[in-house]
N, C-alpha and C. Protein backbone atom coordinates (compact mmCIF):
# COMPACT_ATOMS: atom_id res chain seq x y z
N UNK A 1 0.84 -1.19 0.00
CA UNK A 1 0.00 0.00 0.00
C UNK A 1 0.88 1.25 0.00
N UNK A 2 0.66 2.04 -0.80
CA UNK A 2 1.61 3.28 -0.91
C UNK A 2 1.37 4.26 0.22
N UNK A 3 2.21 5.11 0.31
CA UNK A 3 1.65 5.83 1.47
C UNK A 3 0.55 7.10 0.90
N UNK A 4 -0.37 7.50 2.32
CA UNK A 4 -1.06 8.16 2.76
C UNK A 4 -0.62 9.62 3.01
N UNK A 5 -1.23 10.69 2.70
CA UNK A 5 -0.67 11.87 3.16
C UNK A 5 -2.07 12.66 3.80
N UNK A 6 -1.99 12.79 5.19
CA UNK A 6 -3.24 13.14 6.08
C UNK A 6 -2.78 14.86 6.18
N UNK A 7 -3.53 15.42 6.16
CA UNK A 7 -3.36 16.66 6.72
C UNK A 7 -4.43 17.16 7.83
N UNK A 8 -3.87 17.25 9.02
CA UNK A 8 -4.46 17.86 10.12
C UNK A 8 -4.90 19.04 10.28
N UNK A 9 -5.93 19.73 10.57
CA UNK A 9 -5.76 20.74 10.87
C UNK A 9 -7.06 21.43 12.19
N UNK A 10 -6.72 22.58 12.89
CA UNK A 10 -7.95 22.57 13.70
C UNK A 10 -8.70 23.43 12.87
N UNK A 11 -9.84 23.63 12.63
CA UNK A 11 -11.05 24.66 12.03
C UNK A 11 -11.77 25.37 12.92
N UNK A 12 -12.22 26.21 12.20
CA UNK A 12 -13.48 27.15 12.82
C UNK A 12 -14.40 26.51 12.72
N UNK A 13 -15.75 26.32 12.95
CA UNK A 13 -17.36 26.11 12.22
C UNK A 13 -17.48 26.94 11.12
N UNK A 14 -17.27 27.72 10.75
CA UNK A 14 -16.84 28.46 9.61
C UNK A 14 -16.14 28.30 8.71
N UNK A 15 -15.08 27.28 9.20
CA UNK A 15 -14.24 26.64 7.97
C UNK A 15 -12.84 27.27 7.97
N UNK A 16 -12.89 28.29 8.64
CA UNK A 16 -11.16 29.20 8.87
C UNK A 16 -10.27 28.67 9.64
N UNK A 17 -8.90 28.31 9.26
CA UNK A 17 -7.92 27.33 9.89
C UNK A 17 -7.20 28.41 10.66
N UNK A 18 -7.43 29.43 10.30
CA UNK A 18 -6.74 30.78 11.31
C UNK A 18 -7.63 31.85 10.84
N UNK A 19 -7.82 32.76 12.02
CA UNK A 19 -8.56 34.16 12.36
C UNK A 19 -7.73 35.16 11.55
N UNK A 20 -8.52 36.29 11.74
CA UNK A 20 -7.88 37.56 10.78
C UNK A 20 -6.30 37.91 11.85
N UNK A 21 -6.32 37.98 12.76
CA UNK A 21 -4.68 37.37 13.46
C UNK A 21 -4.09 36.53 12.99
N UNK A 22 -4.33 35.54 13.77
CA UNK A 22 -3.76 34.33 13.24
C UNK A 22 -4.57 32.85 14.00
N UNK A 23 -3.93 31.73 14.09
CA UNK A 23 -4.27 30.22 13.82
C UNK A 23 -4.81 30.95 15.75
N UNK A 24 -4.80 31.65 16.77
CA UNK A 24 -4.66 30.81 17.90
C UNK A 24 -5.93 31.40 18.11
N UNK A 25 -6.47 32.29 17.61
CA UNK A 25 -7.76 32.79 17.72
C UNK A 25 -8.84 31.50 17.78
N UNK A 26 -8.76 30.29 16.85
CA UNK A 26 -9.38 29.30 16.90
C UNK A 26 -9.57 28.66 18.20
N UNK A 27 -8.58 28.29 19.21
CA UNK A 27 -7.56 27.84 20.30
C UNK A 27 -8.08 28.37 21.09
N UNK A 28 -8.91 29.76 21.23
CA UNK A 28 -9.21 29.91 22.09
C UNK A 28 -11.01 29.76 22.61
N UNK A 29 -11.76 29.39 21.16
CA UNK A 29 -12.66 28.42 21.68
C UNK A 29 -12.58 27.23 21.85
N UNK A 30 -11.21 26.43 22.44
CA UNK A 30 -11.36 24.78 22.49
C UNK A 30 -11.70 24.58 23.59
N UNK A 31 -12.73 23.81 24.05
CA UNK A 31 -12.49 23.36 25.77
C UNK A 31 -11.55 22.55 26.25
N UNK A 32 -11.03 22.50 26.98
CA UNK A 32 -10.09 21.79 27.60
C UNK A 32 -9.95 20.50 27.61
N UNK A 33 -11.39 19.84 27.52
CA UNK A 33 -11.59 18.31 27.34
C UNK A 33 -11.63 18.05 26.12
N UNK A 34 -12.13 19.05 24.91
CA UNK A 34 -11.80 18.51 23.32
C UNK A 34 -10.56 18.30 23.17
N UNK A 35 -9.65 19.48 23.46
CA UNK A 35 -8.02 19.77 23.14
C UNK A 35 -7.48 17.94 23.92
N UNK A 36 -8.03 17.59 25.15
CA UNK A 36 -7.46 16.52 25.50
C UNK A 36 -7.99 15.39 24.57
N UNK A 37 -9.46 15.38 24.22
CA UNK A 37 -9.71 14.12 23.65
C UNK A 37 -8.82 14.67 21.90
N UNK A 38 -8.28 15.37 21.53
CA UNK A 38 -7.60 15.31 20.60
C UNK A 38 -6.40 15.06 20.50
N UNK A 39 -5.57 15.31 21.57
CA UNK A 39 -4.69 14.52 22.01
C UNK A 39 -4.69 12.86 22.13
N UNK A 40 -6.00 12.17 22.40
CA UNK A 40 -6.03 10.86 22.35
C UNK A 40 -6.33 10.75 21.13
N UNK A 41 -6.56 11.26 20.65
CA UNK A 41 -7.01 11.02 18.90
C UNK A 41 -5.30 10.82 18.42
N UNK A 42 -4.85 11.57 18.63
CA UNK A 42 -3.78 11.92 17.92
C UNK A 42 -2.35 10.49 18.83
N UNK A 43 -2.69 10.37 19.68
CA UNK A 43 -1.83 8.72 20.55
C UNK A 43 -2.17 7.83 19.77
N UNK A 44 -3.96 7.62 19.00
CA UNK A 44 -3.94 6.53 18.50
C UNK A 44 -3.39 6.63 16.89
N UNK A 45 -3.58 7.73 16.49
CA UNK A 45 -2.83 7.58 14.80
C UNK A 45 -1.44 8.09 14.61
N UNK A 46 -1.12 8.71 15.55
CA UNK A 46 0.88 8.66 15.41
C UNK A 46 1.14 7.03 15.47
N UNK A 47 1.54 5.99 16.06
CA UNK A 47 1.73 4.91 15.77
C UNK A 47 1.51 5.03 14.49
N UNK A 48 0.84 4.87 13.76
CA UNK A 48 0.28 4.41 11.92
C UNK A 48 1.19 5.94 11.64
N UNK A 49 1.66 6.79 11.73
CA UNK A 49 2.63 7.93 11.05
C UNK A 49 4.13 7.66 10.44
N UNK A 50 4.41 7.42 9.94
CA UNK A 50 5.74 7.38 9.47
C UNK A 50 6.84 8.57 9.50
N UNK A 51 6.33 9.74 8.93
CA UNK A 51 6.74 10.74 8.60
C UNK A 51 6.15 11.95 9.12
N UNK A 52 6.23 13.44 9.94
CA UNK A 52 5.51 14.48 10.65
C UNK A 52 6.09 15.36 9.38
N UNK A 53 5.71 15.93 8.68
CA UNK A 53 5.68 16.79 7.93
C UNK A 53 5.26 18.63 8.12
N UNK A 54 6.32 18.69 8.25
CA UNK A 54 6.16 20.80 9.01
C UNK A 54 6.48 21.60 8.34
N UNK A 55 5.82 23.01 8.25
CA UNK A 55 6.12 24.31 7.05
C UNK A 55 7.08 24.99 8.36
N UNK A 56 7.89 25.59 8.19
CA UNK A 56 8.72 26.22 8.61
C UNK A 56 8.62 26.94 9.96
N UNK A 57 6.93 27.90 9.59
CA UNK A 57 7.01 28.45 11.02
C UNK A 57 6.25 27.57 11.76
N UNK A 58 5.65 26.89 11.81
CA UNK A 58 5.02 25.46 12.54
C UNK A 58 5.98 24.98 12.99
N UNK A 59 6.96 24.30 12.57
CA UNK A 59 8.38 23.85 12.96
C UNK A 59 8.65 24.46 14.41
N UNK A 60 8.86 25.91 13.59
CA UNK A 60 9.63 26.80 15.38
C UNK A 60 8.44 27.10 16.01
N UNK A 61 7.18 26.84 15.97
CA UNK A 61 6.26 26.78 17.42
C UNK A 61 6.47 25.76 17.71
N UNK A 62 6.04 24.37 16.85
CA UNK A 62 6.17 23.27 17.86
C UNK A 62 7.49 22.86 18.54
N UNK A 63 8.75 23.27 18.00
CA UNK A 63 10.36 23.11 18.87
C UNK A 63 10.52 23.74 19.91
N UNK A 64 9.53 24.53 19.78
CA UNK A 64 9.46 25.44 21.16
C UNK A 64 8.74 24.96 22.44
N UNK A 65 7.84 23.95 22.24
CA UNK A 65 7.00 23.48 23.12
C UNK A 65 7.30 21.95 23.18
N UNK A 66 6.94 21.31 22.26
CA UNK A 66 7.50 19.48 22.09
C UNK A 66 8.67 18.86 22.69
N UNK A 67 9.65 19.39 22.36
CA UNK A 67 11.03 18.86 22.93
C UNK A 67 11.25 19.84 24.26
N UNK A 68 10.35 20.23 25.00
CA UNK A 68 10.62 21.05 26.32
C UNK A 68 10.38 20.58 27.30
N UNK A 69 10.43 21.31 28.51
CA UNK A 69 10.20 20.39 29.68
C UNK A 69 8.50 20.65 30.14
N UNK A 70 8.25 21.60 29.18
CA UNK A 70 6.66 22.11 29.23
C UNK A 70 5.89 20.84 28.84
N UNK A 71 6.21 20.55 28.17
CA UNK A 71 5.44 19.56 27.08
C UNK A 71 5.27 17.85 28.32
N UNK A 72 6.69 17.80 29.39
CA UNK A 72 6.76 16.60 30.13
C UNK A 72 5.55 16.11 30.28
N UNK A 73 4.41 16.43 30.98
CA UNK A 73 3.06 16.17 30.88
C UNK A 73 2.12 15.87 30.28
N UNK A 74 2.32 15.66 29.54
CA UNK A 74 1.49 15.64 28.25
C UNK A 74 1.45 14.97 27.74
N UNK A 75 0.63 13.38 28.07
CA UNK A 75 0.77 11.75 27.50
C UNK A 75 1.08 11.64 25.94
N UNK A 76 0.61 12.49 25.43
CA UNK A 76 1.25 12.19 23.42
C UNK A 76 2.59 12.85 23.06
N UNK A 77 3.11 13.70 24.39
CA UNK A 77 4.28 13.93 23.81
C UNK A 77 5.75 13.24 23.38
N UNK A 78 6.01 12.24 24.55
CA UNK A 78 7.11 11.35 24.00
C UNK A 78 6.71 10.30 22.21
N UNK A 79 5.26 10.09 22.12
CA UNK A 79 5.04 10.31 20.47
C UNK A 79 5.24 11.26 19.75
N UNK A 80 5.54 12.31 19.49
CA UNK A 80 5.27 13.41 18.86
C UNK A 80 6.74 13.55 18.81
N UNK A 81 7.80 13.49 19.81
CA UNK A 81 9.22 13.83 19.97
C UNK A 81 9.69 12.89 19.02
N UNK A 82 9.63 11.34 19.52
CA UNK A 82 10.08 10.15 18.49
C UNK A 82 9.79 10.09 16.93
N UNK A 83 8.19 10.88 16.85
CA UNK A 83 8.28 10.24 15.37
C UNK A 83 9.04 10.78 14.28
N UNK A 84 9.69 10.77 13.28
CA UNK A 84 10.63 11.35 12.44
C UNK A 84 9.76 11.92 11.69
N UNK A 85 10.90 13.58 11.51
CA UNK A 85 9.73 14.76 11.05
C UNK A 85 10.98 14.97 9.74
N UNK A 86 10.06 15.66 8.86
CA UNK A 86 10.64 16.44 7.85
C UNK A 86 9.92 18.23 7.95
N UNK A 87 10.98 19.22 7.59
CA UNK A 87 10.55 20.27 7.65
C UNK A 87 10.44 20.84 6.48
N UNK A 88 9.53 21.70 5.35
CA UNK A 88 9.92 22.48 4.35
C UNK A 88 10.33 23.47 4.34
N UNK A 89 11.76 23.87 4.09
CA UNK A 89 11.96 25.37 4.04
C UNK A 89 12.78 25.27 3.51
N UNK A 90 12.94 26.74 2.78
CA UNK A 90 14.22 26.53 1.67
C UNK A 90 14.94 28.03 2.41
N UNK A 91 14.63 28.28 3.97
CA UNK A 91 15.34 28.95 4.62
C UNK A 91 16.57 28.83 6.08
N UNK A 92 15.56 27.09 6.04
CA UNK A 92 16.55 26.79 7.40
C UNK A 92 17.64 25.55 7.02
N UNK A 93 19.03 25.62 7.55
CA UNK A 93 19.77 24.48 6.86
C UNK A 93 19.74 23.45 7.56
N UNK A 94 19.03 23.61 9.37
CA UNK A 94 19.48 22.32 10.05
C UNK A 94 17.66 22.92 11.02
N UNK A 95 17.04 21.63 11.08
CA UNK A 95 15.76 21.57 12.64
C UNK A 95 15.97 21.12 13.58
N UNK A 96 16.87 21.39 14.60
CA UNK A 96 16.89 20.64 15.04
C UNK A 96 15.88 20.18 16.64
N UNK A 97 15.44 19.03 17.09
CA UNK A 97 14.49 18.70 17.74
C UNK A 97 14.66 18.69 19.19
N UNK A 98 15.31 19.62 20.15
CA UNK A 98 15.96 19.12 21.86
C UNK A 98 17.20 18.57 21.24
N UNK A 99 16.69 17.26 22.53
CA UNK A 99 17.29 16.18 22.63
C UNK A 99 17.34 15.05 21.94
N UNK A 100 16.53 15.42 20.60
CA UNK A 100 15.56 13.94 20.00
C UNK A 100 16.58 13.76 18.60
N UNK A 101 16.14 13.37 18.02
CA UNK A 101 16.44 13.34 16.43
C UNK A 101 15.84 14.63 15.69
N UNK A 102 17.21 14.78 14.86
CA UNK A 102 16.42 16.24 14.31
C UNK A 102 15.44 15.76 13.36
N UNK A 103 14.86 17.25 12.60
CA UNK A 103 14.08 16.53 11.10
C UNK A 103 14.86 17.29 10.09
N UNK A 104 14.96 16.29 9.11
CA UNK A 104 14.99 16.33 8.03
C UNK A 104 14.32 17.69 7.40
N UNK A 105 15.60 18.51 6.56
CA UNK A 105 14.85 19.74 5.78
C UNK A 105 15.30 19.32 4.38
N UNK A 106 13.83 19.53 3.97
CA UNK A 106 13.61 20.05 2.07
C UNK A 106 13.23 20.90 1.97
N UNK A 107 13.58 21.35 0.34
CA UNK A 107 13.78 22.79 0.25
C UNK A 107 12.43 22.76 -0.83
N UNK A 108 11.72 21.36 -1.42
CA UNK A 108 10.41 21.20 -2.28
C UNK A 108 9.71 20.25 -1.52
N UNK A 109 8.56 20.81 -0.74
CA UNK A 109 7.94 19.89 -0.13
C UNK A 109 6.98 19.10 -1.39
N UNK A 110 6.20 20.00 -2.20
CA UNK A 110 6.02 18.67 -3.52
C UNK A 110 6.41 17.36 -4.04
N UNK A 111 7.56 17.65 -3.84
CA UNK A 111 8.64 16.93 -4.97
C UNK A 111 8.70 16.15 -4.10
N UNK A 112 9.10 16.24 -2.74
CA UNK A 112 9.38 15.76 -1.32
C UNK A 112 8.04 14.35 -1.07
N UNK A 113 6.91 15.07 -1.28
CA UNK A 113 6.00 14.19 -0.77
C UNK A 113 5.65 13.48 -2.28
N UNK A 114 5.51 14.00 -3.24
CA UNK A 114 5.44 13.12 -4.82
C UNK A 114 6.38 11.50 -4.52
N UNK A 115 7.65 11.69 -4.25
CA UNK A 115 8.30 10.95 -3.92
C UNK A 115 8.07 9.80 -3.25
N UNK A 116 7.61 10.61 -1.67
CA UNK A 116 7.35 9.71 -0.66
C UNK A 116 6.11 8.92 -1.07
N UNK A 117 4.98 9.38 -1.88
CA UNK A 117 3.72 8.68 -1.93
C UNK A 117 4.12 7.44 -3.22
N UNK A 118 5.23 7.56 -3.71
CA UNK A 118 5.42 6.68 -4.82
C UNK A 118 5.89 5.70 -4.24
N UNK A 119 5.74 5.04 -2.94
CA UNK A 119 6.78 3.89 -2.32
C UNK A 119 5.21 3.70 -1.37
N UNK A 120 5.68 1.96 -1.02
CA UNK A 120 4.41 1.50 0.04
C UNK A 120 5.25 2.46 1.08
N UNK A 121 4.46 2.41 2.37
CA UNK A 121 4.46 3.16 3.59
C UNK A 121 3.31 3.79 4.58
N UNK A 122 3.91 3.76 5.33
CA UNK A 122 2.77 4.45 6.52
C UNK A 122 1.87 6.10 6.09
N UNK A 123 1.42 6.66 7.28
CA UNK A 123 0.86 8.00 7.36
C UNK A 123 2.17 8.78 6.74
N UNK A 124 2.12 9.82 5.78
CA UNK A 124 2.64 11.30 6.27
C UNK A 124 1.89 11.83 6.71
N UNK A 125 2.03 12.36 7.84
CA UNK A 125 1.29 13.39 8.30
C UNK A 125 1.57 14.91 8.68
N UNK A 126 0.52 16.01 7.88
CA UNK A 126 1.18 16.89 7.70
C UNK A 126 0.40 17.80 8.87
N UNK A 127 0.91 18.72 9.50
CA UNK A 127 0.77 19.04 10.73
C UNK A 127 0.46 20.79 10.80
N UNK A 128 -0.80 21.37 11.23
CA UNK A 128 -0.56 22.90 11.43
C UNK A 128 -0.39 22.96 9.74
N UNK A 129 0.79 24.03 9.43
CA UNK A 129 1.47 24.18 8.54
C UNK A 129 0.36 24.71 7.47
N UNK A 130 -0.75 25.43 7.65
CA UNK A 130 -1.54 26.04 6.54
C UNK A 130 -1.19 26.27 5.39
N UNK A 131 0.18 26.93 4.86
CA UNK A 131 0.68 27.16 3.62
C UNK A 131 0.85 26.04 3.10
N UNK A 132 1.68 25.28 3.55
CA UNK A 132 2.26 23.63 3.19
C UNK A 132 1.11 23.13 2.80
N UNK A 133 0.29 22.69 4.27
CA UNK A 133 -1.16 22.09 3.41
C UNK A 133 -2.16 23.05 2.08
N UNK A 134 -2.27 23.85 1.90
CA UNK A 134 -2.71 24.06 0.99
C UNK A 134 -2.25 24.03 -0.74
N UNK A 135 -0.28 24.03 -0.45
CA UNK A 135 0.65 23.69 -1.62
C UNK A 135 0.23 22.45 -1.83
N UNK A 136 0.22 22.06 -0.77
CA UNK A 136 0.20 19.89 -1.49
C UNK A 136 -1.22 19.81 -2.14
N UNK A 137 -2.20 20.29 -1.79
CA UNK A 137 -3.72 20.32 -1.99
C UNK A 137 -4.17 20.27 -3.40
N UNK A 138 -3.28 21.55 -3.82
CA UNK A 138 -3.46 22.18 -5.03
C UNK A 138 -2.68 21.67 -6.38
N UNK A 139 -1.35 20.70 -5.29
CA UNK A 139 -0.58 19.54 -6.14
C UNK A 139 -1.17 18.21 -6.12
N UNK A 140 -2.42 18.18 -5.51
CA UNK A 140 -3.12 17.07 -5.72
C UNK A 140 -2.48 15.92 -4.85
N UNK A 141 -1.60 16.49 -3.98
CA UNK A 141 -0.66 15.78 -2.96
C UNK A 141 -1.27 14.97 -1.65
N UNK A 142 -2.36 15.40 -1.00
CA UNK A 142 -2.96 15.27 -0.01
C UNK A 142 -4.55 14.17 0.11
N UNK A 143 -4.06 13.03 0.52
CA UNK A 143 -5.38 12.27 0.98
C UNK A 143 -6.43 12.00 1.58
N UNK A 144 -6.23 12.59 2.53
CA UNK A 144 -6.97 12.99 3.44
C UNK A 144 -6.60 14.09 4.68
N UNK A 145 -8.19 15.10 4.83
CA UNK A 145 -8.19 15.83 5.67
C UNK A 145 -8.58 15.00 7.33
N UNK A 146 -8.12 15.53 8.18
CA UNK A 146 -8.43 15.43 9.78
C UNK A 146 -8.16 16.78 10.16
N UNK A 147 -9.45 16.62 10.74
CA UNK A 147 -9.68 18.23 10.67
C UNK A 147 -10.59 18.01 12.33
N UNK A 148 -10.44 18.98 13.29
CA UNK A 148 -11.08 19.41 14.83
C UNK A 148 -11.70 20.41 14.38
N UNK A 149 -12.75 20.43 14.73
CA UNK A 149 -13.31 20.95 14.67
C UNK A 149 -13.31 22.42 15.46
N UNK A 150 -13.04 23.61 16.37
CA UNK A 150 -13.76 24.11 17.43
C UNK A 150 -15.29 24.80 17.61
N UNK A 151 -15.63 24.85 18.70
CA UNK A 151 -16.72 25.13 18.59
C UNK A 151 -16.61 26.85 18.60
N UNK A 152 -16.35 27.33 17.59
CA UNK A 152 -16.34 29.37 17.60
C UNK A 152 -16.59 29.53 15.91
N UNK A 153 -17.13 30.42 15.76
CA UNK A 153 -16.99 31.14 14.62
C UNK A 153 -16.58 32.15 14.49
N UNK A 154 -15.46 32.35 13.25
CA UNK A 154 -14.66 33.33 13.24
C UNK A 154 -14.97 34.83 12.55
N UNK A 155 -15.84 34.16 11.57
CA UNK A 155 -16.19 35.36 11.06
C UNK A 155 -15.31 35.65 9.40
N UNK A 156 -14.34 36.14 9.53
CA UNK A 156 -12.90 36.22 8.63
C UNK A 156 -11.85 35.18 9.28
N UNK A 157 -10.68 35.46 8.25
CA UNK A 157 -9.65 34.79 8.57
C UNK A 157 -9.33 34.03 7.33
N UNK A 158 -8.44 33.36 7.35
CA UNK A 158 -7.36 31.99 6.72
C UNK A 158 -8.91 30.60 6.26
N UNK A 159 -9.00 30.92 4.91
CA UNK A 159 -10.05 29.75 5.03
C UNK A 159 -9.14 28.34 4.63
N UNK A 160 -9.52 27.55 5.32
CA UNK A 160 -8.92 26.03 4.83
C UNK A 160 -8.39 25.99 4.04
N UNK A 161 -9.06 25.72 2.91
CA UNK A 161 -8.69 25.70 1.55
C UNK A 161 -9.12 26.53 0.70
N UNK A 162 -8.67 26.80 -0.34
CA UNK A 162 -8.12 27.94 -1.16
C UNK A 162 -9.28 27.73 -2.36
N UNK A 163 -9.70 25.93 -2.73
CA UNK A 163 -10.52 26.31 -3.94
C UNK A 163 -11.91 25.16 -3.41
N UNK A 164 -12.24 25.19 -4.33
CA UNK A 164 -13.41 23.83 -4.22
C UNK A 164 -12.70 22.48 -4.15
N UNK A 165 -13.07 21.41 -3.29
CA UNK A 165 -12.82 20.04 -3.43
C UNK A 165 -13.76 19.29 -2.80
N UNK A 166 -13.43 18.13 -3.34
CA UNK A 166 -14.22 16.71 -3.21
C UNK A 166 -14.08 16.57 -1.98
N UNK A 167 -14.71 16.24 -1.37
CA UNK A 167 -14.59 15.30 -0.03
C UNK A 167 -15.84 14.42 0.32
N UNK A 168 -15.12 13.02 0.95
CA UNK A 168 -15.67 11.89 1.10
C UNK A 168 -15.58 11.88 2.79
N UNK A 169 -16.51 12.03 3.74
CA UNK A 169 -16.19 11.36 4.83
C UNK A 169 -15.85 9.92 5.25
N UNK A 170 -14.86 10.13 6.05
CA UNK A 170 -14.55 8.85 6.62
C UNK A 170 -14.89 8.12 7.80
N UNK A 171 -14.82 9.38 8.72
CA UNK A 171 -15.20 9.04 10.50
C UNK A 171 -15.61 10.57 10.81
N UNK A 172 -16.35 10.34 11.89
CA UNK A 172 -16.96 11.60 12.67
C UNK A 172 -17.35 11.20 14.25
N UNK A 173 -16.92 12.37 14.82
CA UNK A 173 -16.92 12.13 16.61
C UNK A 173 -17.60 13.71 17.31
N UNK A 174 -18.45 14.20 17.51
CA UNK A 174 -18.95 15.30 18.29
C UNK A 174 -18.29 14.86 19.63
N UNK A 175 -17.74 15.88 19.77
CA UNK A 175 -16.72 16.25 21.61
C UNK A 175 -18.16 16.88 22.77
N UNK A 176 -18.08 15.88 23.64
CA UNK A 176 -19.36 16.59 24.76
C UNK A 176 -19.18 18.12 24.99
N UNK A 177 -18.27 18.34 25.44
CA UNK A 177 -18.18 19.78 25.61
C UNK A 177 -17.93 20.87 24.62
N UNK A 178 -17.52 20.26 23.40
CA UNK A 178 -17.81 21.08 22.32
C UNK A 178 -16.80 20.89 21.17
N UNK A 179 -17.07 21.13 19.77
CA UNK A 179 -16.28 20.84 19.31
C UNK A 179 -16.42 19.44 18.19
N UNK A 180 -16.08 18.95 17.54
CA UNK A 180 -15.85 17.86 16.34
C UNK A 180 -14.49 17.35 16.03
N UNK A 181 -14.64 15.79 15.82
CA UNK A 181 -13.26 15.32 15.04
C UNK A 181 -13.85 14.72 13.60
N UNK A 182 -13.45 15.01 12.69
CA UNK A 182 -14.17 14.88 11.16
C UNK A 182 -13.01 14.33 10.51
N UNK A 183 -13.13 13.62 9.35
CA UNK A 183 -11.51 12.90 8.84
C UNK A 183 -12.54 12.81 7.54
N UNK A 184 -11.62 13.20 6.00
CA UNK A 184 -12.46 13.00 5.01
C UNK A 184 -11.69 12.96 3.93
N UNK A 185 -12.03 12.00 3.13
CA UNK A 185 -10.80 11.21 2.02
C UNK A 185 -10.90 12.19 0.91
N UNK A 186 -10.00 12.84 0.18
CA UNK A 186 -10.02 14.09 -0.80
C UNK A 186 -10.27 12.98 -2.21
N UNK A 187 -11.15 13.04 -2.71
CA UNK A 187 -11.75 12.84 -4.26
C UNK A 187 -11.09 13.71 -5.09
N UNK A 188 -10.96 14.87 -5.05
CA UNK A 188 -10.36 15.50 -6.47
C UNK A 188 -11.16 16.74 -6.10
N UNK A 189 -11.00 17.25 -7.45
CA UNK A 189 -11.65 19.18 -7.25
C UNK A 189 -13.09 18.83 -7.47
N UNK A 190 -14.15 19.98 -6.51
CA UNK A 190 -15.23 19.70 -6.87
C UNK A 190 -15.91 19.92 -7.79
């Protein structure tokens, strides 16, 4: 089976992956118990990940928090540290991760993931990284969305995606206290 390329991302109800600020405006309607049950979401499909796939400034938020002593708490983090990441940037020469294994930088995440999907293999999974995910999207790169839902509407902002597409659901979970986990296999343009 060739590999998979998932792209994560959290949403508005509105569909905006970031506010007219930016991504944390979303973040701040999560309840505390979605953000955790997404965290267990995310324990059970790192195992099935092969590859963490990061746009540059995603990279330096999550290095900032993941490989820290902040993060110690936080049952999915010794997953998240271990799994081997690649970064896209054609600005940084080295990522490196703490204490962990660094990731891997390319300077064409296209070409990068064209590659990787031409061989059997696990998840890529591409993480945050709004620009990135929407490059692969539009390269027809990307298999599926996983997407959180929060429970806010933004109004404006960063919409998901950039044009029309197909989507097939796969799984769906409403969070008690608020919120959605939605996963949906990309068909092509709509």
């Amino acid at each position: 089976m060739h590999r998979r390329v998932v792209a994560q991302q959290w949403i508005s109800v509105d569909g905006f992956a970031a506010g007219p600020t930016d991504e944390t405006e979303i973040f701040a309607g999560v309840p505390a118990e979605s953000d955790a049950r997404s965290m267990e979401l995310n324990e059970t499909l790192i195992p099935e990940v092969e590859t963490v796939l990061l746009g540059r400034r995603s990279y330096e938020a999550f290095v900032r928090f993941w490989p820290t002593e902040a993060a110690r708490d936080v049952p999915v983090a010794p997953l998240v540290n271990a799994v081997p990441k690649v970064v896209a940037s054609t600005t940084l020469a080295a990522a490196p991760w703490g204490d962990h294994a660094p990731a891997r930088v390319v300077p064409d995440a296209v070409e990068h993931v064209r590659g990787l999907r031409a061989e059997p293999g696990g998840i890529v999974l591409v993480w945050g990284s709004l620009a990135l995910m929407r490059m692969l999207i539009d390269a027809g790169q990307v298999d599926e969305l996983d997407l959180f839902v929060a429970p806010v509407a933004l109004g404006r902002g960063t919409p998901l995606v950039g044009r029309p597409l197909g989507l097939r659901q796969i799984t769906g979970e409403v969070f008690p206290s608020g919120g959605a986990h939605l996963r949906f296999a990309v068909t092509g343009p709509a």
